[in-house]
Every structure is written in structure tokens, then in C-alpha cells.
N, C-alpha and C. Protein backbone atom coordinates (compact mmCIF):
# COMPACT_ATOMS: atom_id res chain seq x y z
N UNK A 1 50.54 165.43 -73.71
CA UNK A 1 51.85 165.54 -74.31
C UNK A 1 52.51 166.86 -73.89
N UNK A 2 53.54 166.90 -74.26
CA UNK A 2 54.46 168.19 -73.91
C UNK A 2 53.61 169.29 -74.29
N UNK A 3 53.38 169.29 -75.75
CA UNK A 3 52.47 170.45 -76.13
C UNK A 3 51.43 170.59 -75.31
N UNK A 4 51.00 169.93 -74.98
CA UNK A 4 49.69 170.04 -74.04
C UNK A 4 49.87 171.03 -72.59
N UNK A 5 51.07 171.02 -72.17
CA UNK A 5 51.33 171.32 -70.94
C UNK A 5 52.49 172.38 -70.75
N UNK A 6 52.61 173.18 -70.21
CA UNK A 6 53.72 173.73 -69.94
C UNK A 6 54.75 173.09 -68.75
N UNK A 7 55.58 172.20 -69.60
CA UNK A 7 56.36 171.46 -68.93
C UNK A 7 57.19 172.35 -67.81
N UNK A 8 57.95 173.97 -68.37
CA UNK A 8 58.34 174.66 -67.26
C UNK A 8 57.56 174.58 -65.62
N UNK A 9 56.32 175.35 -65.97
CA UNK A 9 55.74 175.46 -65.30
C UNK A 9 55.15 174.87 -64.37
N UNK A 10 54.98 173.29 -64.83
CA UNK A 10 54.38 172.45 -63.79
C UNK A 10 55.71 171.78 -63.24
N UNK A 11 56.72 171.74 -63.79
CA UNK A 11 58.15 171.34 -62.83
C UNK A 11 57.78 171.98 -61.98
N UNK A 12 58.08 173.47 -61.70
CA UNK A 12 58.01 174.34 -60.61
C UNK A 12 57.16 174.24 -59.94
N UNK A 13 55.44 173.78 -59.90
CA UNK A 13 54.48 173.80 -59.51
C UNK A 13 55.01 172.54 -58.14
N UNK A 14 55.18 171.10 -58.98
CA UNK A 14 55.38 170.28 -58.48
C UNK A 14 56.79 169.64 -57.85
N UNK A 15 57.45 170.51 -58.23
CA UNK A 15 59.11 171.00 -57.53
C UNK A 15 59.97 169.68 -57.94
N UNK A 16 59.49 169.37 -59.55
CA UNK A 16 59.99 168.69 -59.94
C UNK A 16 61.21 168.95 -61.05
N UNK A 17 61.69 168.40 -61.79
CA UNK A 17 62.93 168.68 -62.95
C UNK A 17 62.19 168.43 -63.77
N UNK A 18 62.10 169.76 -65.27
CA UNK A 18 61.45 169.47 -66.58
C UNK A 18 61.60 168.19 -66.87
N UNK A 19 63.25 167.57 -66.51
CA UNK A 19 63.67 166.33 -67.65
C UNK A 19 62.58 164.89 -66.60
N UNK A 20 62.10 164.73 -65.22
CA UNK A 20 61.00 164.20 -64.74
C UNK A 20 59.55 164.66 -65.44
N UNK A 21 59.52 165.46 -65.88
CA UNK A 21 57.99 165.76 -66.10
C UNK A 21 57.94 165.18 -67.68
N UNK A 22 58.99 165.91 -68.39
CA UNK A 22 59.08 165.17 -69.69
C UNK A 22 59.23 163.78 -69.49
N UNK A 23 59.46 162.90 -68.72
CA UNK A 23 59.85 161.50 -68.65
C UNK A 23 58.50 160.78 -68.36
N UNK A 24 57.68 161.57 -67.22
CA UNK A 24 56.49 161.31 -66.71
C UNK A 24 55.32 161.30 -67.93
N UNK A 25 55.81 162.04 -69.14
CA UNK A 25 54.66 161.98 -69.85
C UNK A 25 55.06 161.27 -70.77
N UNK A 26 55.92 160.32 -70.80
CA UNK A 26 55.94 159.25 -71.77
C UNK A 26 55.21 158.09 -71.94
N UNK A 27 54.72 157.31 -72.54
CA UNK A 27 53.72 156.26 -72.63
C UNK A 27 54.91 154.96 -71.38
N UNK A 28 54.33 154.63 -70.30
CA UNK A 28 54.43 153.62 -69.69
C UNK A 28 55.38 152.11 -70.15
N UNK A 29 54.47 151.90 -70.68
CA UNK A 29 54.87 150.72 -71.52
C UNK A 29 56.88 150.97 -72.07
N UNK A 30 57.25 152.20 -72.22
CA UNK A 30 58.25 152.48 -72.78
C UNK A 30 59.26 152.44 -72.02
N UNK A 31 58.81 152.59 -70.58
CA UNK A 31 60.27 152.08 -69.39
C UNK A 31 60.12 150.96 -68.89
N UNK A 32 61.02 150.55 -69.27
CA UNK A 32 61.44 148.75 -69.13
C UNK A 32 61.37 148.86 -67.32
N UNK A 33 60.72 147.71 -67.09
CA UNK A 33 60.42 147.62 -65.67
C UNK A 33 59.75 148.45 -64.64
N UNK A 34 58.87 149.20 -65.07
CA UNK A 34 58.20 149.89 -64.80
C UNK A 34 56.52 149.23 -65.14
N UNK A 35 55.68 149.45 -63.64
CA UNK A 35 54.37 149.17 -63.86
C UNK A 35 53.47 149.80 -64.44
N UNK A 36 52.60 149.85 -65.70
CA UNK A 36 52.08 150.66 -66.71
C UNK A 36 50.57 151.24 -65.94
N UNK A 37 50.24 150.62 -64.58
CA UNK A 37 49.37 150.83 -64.50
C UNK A 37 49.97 151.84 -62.73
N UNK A 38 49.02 153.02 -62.52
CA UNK A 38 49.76 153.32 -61.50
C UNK A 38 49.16 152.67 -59.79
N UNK A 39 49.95 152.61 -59.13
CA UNK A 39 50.47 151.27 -58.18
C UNK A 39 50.67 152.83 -56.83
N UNK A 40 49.42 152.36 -55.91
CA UNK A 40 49.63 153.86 -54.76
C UNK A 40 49.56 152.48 -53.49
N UNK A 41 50.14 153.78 -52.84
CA UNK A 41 50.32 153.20 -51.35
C UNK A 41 49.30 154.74 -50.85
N UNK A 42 48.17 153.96 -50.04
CA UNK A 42 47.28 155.03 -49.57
C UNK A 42 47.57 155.96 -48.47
N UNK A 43 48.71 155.17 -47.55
CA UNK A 43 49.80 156.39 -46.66
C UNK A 43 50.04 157.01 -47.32
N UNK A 44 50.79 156.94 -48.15
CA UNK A 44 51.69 158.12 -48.85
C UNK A 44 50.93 159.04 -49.67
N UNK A 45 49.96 158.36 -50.40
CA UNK A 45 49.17 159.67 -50.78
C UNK A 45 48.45 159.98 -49.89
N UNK A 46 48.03 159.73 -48.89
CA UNK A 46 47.05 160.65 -47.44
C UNK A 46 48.05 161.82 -47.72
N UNK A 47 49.39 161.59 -47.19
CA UNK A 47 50.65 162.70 -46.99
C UNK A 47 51.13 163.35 -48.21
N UNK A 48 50.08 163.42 -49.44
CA UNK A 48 50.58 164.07 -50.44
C UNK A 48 51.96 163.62 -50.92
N UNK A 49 51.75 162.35 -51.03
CA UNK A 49 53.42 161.80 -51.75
C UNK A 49 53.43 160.49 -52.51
N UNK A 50 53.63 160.60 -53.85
CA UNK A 50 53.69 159.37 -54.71
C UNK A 50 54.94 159.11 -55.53
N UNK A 51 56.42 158.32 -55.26
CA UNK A 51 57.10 158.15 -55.90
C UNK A 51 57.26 157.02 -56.37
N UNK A 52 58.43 157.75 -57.76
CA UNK A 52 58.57 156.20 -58.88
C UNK A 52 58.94 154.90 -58.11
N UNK A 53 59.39 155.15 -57.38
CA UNK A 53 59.69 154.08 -56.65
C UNK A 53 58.57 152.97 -56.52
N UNK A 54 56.94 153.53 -56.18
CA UNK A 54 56.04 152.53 -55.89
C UNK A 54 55.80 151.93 -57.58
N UNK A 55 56.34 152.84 -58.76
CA UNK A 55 55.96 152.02 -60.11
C UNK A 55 57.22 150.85 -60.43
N UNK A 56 58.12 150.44 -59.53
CA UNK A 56 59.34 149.80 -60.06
C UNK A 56 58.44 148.50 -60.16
N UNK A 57 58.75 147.30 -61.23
CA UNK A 57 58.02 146.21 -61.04
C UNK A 57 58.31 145.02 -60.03
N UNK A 58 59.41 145.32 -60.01
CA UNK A 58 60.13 144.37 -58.61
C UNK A 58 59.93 144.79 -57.18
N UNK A 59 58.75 146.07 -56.97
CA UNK A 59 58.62 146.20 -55.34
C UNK A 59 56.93 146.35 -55.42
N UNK A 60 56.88 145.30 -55.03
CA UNK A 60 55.21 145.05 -54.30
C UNK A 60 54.38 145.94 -52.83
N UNK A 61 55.13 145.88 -52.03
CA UNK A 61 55.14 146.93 -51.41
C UNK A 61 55.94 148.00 -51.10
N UNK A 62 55.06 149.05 -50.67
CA UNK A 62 55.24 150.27 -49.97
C UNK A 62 56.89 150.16 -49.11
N UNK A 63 58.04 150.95 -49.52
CA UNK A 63 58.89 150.60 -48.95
C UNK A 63 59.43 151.50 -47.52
N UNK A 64 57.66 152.50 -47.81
CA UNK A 64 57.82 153.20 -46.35
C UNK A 64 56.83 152.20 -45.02
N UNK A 65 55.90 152.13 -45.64
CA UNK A 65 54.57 151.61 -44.68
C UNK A 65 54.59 150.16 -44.86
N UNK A 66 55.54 149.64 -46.05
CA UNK A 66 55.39 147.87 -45.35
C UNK A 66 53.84 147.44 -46.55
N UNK A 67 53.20 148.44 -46.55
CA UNK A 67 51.64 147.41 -47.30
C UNK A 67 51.83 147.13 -48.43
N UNK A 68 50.70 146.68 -49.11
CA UNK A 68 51.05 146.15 -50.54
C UNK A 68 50.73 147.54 -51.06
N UNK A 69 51.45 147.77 -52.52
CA UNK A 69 51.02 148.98 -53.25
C UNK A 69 49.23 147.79 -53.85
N UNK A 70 48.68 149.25 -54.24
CA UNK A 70 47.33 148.70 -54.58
C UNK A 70 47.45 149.44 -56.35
N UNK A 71 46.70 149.31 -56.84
CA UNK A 71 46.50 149.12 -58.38
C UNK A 71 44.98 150.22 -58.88
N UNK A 72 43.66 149.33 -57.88
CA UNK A 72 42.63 149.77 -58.13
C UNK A 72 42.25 150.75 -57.19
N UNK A 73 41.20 151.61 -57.28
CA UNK A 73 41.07 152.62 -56.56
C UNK A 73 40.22 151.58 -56.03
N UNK A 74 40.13 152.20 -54.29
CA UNK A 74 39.13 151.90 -53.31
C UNK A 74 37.62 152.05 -53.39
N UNK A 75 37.48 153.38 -54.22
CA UNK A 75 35.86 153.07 -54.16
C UNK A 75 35.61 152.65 -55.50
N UNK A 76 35.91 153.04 -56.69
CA UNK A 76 35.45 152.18 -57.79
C UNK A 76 35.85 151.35 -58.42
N UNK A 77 37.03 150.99 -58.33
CA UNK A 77 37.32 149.72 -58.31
C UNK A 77 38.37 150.06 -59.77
N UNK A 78 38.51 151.06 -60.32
CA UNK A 78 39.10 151.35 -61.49
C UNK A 78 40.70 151.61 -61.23
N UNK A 79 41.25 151.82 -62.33
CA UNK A 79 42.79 151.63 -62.68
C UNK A 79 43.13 152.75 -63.62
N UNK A 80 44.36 153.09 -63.15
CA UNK A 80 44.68 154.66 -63.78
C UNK A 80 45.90 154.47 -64.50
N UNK A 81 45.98 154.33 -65.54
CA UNK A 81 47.53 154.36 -66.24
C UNK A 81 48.33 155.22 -65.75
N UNK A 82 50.06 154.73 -65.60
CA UNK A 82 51.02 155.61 -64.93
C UNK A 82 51.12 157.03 -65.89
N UNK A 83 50.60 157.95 -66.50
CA UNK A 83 51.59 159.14 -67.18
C UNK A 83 50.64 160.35 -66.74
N UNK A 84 51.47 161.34 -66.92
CA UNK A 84 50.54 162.65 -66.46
C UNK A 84 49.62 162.90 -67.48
N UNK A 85 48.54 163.84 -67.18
CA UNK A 85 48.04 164.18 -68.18
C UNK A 85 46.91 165.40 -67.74
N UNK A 86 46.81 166.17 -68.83
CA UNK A 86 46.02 167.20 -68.64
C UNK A 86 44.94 167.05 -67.58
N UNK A 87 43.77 166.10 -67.94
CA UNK A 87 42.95 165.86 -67.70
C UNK A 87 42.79 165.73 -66.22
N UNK A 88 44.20 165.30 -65.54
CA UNK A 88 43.48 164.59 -63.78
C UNK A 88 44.39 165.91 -63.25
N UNK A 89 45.12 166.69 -63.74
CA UNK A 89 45.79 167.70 -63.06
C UNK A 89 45.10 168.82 -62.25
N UNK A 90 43.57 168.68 -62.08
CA UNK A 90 43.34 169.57 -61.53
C UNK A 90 42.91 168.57 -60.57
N UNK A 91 42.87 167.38 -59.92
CA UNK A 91 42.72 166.39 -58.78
C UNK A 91 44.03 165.85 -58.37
N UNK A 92 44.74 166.03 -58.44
CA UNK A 92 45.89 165.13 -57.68
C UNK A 92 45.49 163.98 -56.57
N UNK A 93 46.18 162.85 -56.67
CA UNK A 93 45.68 162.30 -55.66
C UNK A 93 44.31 161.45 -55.42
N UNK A 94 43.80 161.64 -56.68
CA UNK A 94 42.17 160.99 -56.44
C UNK A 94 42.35 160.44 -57.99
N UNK A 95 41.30 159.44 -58.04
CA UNK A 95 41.07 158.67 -58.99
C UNK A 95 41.21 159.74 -60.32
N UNK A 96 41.13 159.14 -61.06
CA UNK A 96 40.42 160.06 -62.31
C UNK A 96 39.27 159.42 -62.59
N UNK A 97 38.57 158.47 -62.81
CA UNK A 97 37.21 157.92 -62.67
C UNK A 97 35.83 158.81 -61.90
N UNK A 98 36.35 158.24 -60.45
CA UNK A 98 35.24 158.60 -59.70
C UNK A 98 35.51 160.15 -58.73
N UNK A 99 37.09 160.30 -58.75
CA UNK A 99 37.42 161.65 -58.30
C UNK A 99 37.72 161.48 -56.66
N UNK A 100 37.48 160.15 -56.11
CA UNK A 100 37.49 160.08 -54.64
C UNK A 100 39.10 159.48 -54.48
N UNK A 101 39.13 160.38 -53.07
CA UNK A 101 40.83 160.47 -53.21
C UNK A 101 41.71 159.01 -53.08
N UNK A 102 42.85 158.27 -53.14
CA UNK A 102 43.13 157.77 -53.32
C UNK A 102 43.47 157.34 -51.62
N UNK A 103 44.12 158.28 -51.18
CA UNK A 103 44.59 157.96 -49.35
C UNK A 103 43.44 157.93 -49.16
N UNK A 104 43.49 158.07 -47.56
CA UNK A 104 42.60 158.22 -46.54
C UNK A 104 41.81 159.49 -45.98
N UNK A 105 42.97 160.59 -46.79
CA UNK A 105 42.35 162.07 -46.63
C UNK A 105 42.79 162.94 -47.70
N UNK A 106 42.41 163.73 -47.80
CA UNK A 106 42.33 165.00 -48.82
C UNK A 106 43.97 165.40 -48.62
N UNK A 107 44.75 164.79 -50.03
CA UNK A 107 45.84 165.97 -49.82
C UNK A 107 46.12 166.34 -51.11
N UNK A 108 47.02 167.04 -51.30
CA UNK A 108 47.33 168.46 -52.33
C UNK A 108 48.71 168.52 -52.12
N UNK A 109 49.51 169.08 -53.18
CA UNK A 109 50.94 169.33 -53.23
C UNK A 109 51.04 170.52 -52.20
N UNK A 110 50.04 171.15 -51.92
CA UNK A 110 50.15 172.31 -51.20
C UNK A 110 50.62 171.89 -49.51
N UNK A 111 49.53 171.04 -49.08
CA UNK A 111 49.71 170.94 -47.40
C UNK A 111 50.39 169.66 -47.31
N UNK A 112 51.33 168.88 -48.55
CA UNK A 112 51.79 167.60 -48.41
C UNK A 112 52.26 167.62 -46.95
N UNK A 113 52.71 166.78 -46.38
CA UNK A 113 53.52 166.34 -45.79
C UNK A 113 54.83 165.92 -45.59
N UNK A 114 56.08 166.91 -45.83
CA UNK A 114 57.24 166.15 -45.85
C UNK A 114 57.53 165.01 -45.10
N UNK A 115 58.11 163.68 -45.90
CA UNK A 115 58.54 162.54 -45.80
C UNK A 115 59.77 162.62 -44.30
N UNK A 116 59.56 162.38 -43.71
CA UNK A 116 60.86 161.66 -42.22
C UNK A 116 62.09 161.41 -43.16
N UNK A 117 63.23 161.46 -42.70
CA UNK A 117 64.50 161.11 -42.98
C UNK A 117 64.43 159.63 -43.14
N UNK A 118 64.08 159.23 -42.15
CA UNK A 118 64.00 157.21 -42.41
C UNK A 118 62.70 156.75 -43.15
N UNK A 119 61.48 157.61 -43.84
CA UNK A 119 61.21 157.72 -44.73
C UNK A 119 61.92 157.44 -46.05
N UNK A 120 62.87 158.91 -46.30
CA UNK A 120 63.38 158.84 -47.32
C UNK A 120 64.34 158.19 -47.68
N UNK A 121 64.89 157.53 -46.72
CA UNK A 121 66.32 156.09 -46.57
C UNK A 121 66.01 154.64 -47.32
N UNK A 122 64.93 154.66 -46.61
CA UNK A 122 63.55 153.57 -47.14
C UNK A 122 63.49 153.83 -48.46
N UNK A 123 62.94 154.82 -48.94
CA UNK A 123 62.80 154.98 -50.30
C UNK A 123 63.90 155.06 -51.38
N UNK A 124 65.11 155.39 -50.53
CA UNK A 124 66.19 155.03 -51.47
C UNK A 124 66.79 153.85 -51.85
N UNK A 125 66.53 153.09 -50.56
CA UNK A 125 67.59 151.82 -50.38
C UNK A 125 66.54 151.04 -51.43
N UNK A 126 64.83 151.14 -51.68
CA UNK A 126 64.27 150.54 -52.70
C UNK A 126 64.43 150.44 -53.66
N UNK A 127 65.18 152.12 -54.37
CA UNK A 127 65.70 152.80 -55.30
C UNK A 127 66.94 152.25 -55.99
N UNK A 128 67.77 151.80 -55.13
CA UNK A 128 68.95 151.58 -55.47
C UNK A 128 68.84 149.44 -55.57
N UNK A 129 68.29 149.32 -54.98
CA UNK A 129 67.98 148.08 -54.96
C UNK A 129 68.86 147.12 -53.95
């Protein structure tokens, strides 16, 4: 919860807007059309990048890479509810279960990968619908 976290602080961390982080830690279930369970495309997290976009319930796939978003993690087979939380913030990117990363390689907000321009076109035109 908010109390739990210093909402300032991890905006800035994650170069996000308080009013996203406060939104991010709301119970799932509470945004209409939104998938409660979180939904990765393993490109994008290789490249340190997971947007709302892959939780909309009307896009099945990845609207950069074309694949299906996936649900369960690859090695254990488990499922991570969409909201932040104390607990997986020191893994980004990897299960919270088994801890093994979600892409194909080790990434971090640190060495992400900025997204291509026709990347981020892709991700809008999903956005906007």
C-alpha cells in the first residue's frame, strides 16, 4: 500500500508519475478491463520494459513483437497478480515465486533498453485502440 512505500521516491526511481504508482498499487480487479493477473511479453522484459498496455484485456499480444503476452512464468509455471508491492521490488522483472527472470536475460531499470520510435508508435496505436 501507499504506506508501505514511498510513493515519491519510487516514481523517481522508476521515472514514473506518483499519480501511476498510486494507480499501480490499487487492487487489479478495480480497473475495468484490465487483466488482474500480470500478462509479460518476454522481449520486452529481456529490454527492461513492461507496459499497461500488455494488461489491457482486449490485446492478446505483444503490440511490439507480435507474440502472445504469456500469464505464467516460464520456469515455474506460476502467476503474479498485476499491483506493485513491497515484496518483489527488490527483483524486477523475475517471477516473485521462483525469482527466475521473466525475459530471456537479466534486466533492471538500470541498463533497460530504450524502446525504438516504431516501438513506441506500436505501443500507442494499442493504447489508443
Amino acid at each position: 500500500t501507499a504506506t508501505e512505500l514511498d510513493v515519491r521516491r519510487m516514481a523517481g526511481t522508476l521515472g514514473l508519475t506518483q499519480k501511476a504508482i498510486r494507480f499501480a498499487m490499487h487492487r487489479p480487479e478495480l480497473r475495468r478491463g484490465w487483466c488482474s493477473e500480470l500478462r509479460i511479453c518476454p522481449r520486452c522484459m529481456s529490454r527492461g520494459y513492461h507496459g499497461v498496455v500488455h494488461q489491457f484485456g482486449g490485446i492478446l499480444n505483444c503490440p511490439v513483437h507480435g507474440c502472445r503476452l504469456e500469464t505464467a512464468c516460464r520456469s515455474c509455471g506460476a502467476t503474479s497478480e498485476y499491483i506493485i508491492k513491497a515484496e518483489v521490488l527488490d527483483a524486477p522483472f523475475r517471477c516473485p515465486n521462483c525469482r527466475r527472470n521473466y525475459g530471456n536475460t537479466l534486466a533492471s531499470f538500470v541498463n533497460r533498453v530504450p524502446l525504438l520510435p516504431r516501438d513506441r508508435a506500436a505501443i500507442f496505436r494499442a493504447f489508443i485502440g
